[in-house]
PDB file of N, CA and C in Angstrom:
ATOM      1  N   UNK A   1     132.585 105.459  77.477  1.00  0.00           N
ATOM      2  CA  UNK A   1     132.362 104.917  76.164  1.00  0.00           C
ATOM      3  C   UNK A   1     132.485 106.052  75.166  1.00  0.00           C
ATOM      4  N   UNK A   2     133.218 105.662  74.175  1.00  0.00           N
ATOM      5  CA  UNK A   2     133.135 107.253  73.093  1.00  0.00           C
ATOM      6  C   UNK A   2     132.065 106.815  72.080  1.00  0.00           C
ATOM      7  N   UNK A   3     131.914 107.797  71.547  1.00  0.00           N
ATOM      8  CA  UNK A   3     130.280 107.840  70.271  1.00  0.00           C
ATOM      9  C   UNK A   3     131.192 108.036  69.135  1.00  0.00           C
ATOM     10  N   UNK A   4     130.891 107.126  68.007  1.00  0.00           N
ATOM     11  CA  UNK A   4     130.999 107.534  66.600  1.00  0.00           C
ATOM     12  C   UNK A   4     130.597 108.960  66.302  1.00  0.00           C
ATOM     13  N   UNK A   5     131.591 108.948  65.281  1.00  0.00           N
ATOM     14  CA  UNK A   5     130.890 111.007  64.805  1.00  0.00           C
ATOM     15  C   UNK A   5     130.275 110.844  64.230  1.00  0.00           C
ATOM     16  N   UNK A   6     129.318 111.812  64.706  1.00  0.00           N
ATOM     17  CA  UNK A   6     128.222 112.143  63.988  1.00  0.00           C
ATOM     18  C   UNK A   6     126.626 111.639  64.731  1.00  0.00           C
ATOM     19  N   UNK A   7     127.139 110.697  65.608  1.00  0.00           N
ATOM     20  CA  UNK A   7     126.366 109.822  67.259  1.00  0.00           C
ATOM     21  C   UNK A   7     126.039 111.092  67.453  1.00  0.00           C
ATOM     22  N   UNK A   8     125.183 111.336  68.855  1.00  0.00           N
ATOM     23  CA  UNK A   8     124.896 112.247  69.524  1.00  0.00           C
ATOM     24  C   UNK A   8     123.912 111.643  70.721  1.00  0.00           C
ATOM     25  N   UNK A   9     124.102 111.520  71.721  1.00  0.00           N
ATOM     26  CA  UNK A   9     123.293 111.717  72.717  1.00  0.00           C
ATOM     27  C   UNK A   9     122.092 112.183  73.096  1.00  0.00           C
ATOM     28  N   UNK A  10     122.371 113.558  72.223  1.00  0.00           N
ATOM     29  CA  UNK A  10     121.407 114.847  72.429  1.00  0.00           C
ATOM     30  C   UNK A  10     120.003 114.579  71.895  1.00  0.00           C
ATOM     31  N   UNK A  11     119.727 113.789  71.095  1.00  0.00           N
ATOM     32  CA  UNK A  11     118.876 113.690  70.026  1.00  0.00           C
ATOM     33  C   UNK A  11     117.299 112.881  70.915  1.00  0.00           C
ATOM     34  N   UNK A  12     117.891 111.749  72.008  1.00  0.00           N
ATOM     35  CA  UNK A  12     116.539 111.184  72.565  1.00  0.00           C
ATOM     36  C   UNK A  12     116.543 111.511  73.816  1.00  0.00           C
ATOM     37  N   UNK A  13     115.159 111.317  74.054  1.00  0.00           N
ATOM     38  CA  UNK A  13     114.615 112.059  75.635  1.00  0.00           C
ATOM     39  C   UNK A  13     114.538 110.780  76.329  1.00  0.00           C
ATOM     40  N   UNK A  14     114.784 111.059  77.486  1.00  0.00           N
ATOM     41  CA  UNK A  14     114.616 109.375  78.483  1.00  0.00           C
ATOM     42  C   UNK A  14     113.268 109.812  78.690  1.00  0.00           C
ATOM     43  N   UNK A  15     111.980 108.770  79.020  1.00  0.00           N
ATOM     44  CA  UNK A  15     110.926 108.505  79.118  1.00  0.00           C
ATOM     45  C   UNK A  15     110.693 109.057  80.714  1.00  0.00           C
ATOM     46  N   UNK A  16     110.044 109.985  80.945  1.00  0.00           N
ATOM     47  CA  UNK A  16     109.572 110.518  82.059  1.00  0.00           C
ATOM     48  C   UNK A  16     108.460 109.194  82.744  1.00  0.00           C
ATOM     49  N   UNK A  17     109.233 108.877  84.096  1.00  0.00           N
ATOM     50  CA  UNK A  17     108.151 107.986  84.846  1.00  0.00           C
ATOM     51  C   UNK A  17     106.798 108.812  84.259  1.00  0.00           C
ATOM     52  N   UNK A  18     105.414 107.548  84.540  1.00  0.00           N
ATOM     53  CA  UNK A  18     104.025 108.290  84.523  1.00  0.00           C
ATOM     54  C   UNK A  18     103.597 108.139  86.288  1.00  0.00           C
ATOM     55  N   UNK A  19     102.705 109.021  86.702  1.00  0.00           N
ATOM     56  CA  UNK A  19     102.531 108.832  87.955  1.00  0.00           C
ATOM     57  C   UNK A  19     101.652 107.307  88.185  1.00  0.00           C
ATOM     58  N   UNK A  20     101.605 106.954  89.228  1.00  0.00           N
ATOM     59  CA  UNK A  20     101.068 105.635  89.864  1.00  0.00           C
ATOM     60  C   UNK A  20      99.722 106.120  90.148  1.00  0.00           C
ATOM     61  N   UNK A  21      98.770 105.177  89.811  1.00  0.00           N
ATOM     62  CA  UNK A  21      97.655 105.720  90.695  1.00  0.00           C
ATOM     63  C   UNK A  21      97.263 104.088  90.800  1.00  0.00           C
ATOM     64  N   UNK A  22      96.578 104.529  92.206  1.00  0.00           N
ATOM     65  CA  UNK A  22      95.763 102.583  93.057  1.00  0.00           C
ATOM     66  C   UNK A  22      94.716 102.578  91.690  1.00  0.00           C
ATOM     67  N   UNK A  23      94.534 101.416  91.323  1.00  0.00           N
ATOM     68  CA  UNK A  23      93.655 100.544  90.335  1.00  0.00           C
ATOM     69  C   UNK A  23      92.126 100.424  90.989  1.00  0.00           C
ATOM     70  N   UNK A  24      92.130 100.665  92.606  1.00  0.00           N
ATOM     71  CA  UNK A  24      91.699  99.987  93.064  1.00  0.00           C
ATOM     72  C   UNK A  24      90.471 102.235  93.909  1.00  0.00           C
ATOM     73  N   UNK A  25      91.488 102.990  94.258  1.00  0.00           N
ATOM     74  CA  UNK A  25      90.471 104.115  94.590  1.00  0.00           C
ATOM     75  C   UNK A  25      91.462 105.080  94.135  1.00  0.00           C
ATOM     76  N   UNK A  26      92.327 104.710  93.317  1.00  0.00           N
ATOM     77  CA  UNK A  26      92.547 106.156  92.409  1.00  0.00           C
ATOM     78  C   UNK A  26      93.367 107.184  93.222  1.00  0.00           C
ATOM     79  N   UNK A  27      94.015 106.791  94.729  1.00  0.00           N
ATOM     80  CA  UNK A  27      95.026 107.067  95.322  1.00  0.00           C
ATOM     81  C   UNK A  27      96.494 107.530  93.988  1.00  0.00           C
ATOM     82  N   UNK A  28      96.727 108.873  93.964  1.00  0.00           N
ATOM     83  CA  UNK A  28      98.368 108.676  93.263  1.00  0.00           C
ATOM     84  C   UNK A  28      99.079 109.370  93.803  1.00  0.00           C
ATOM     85  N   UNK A  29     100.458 108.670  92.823  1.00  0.00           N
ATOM     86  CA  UNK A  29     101.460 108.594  93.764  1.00  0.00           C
ATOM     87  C   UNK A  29     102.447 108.628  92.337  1.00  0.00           C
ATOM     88  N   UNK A  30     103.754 109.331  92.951  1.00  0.00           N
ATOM     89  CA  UNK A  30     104.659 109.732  91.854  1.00  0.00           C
ATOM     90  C   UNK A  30     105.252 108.201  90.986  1.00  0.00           C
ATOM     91  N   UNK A  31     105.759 107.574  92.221  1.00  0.00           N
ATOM     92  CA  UNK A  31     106.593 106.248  91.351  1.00  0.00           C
ATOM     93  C   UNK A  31     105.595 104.906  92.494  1.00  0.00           C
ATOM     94  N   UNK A  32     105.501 103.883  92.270  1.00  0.00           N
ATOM     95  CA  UNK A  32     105.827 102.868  92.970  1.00  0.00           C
ATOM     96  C   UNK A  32     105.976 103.023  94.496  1.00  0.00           C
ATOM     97  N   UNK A  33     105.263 102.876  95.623  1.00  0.00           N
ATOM     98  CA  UNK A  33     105.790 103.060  97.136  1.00  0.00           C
ATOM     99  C   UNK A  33     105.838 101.829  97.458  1.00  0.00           C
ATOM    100  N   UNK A  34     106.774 101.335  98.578  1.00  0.00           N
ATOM    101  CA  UNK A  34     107.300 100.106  99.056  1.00  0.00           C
ATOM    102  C   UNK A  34     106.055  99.618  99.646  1.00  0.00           C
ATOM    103  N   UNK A  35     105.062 100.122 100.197  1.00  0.00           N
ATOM    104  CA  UNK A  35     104.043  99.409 100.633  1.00  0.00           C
ATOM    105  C   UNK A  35     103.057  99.752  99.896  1.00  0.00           C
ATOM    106  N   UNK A  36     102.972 100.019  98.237  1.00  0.00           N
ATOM    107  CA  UNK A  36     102.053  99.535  97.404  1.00  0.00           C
ATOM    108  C   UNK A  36     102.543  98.080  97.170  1.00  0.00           C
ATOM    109  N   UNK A  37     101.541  97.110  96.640  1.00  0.00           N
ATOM    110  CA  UNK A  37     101.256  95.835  96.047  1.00  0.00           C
ATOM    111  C   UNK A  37     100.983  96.434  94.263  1.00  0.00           C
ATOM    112  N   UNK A  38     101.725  95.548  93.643  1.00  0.00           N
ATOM    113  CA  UNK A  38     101.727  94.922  92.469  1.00  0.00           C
ATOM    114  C   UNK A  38     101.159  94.291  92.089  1.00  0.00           C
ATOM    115  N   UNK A  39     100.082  94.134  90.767  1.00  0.00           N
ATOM    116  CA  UNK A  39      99.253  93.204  90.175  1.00  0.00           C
ATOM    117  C   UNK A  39      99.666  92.956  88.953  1.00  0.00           C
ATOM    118  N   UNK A  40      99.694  92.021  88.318  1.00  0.00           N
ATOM    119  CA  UNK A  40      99.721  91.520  86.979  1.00  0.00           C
ATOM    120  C   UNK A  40      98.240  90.519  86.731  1.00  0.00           C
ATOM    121  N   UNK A  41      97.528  91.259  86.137  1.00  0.00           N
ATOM    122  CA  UNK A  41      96.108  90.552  85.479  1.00  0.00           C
ATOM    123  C   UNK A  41      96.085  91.025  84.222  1.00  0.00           C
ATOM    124  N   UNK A  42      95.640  90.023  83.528  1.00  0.00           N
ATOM    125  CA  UNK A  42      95.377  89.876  82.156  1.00  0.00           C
ATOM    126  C   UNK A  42      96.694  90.549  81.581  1.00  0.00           C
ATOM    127  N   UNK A  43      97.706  90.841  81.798  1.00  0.00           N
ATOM    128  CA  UNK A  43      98.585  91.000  81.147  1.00  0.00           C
ATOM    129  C   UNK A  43      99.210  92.509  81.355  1.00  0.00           C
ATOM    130  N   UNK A  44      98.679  92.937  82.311  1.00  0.00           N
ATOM    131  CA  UNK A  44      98.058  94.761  82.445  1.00  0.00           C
ATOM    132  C   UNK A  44      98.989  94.561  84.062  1.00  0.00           C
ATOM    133  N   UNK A  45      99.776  95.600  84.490  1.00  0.00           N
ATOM    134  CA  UNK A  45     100.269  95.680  85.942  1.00  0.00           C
ATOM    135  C   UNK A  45      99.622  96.738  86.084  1.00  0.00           C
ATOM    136  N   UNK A  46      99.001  96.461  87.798  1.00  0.00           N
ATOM    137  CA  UNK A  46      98.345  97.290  88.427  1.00  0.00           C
ATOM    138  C   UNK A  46      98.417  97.406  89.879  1.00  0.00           C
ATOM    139  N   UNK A  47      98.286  98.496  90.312  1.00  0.00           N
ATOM    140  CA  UNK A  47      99.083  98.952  91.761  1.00  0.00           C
ATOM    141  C   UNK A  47      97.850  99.089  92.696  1.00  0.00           C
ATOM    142  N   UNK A  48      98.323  98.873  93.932  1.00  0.00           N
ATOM    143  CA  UNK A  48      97.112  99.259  95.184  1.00  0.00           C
ATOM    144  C   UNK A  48      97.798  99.610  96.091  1.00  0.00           C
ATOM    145  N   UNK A  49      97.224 100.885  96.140  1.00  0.00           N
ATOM    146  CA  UNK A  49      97.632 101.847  97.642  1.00  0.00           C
ATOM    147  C   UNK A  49      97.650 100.791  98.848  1.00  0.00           C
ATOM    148  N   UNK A  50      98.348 100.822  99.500  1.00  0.00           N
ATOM    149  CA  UNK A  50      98.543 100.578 101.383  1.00  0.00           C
ATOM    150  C   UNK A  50      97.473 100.282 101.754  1.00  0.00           C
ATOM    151  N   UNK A  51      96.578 101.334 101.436  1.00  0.00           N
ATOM    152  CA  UNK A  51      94.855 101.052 102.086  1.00  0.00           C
ATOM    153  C   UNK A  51      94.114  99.967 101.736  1.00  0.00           C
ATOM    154  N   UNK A  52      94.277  99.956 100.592  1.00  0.00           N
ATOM    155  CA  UNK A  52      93.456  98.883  99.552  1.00  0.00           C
ATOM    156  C   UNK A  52      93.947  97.367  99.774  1.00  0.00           C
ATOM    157  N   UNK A  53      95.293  97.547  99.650  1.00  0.00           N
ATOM    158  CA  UNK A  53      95.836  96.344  99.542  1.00  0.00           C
ATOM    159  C   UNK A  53      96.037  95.455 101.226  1.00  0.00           C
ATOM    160  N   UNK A  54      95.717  96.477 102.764  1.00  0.00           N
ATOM    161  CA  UNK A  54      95.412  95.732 103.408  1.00  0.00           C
ATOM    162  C   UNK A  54      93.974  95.527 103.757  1.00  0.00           C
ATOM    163  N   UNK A  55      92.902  96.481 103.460  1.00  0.00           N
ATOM    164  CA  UNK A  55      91.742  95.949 103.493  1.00  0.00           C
ATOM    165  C   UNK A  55      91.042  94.364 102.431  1.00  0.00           C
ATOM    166  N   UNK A  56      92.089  94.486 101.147  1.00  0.00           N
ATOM    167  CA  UNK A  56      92.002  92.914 100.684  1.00  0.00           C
ATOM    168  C   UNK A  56      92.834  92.138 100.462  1.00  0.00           C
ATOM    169  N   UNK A  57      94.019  92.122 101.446  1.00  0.00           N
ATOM    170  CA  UNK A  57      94.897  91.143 101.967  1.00  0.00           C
ATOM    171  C   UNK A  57      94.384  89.386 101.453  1.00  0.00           C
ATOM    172  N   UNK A  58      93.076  89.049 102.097  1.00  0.00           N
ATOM    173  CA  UNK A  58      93.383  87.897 101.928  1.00  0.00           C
ATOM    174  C   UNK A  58      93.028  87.104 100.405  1.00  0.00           C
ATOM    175  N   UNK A  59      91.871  88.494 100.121  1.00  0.00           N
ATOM    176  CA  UNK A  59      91.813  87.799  98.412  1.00  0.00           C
ATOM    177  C   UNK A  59      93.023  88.092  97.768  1.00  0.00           C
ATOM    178  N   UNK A  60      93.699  89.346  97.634  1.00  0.00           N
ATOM    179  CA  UNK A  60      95.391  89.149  97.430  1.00  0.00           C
ATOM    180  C   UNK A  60      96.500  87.762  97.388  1.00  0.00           C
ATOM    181  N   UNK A  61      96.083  87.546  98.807  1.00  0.00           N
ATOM    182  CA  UNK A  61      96.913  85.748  98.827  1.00  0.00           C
ATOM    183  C   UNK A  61      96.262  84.834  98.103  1.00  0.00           C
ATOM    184  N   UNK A  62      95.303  84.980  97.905  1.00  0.00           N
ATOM    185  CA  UNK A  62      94.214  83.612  97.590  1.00  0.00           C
ATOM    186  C   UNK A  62      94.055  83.845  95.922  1.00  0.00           C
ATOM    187  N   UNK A  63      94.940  85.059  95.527  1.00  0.00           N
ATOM    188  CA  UNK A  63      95.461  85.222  94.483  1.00  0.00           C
ATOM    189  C   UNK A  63      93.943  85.227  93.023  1.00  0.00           C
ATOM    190  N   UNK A  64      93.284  86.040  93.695  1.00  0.00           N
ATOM    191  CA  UNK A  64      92.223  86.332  93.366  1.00  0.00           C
ATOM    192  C   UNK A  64      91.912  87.400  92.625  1.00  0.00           C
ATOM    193  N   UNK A  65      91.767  87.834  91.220  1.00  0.00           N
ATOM    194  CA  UNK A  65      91.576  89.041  90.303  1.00  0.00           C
ATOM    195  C   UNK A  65      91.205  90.279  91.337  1.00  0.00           C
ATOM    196  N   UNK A  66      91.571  91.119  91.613  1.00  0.00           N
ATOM    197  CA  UNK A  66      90.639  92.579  91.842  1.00  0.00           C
ATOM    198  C   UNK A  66      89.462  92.649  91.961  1.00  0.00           C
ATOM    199  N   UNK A  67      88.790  92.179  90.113  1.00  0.00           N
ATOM    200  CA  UNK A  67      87.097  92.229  90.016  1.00  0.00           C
ATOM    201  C   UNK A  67      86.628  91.690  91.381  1.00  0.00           C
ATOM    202  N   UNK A  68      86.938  90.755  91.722  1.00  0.00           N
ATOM    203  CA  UNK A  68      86.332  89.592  92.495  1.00  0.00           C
ATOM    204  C   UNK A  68      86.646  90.497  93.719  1.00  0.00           C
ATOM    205  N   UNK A  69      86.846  91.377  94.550  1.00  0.00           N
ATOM    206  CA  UNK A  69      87.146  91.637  95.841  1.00  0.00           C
ATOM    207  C   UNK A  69      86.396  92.872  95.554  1.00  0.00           C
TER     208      UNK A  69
END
């Protein structure tokens, strides 16, 4: 793609990932791991370490807030 003159590239920074940390014991972690779980509550995404997320597996399915487990 070419840039209009006077465009520049140079000018914005791409947004550095923020690290991950579990919602749940504060486990972090650089990006996202395939066996963290994903939350969306109240509007807010929130992550749970491996650990967390199989010790509350079934309130997970039963699709149950965090607070509540």
């Amino acid at each position: 793609m070419t840039s209009l003159p006077g465009d520049s590239d140079k000018g914005g920074s791409a947004a550095e990932p923020r690290p991950v940390v579990c919602a749940r014991c504060g486990t972090p972690a650089r990006t996202p791991q395939p066996t963290w779980t994903c939350s969306v509550e109240n509007s807010t995404r929130q992550y749970f370490c491996e650990g967390c997320s199989r010790q509350n597996l079934r309130a997970i399915e039963g699709r149950l807030d965090s607070a509540w487990w």
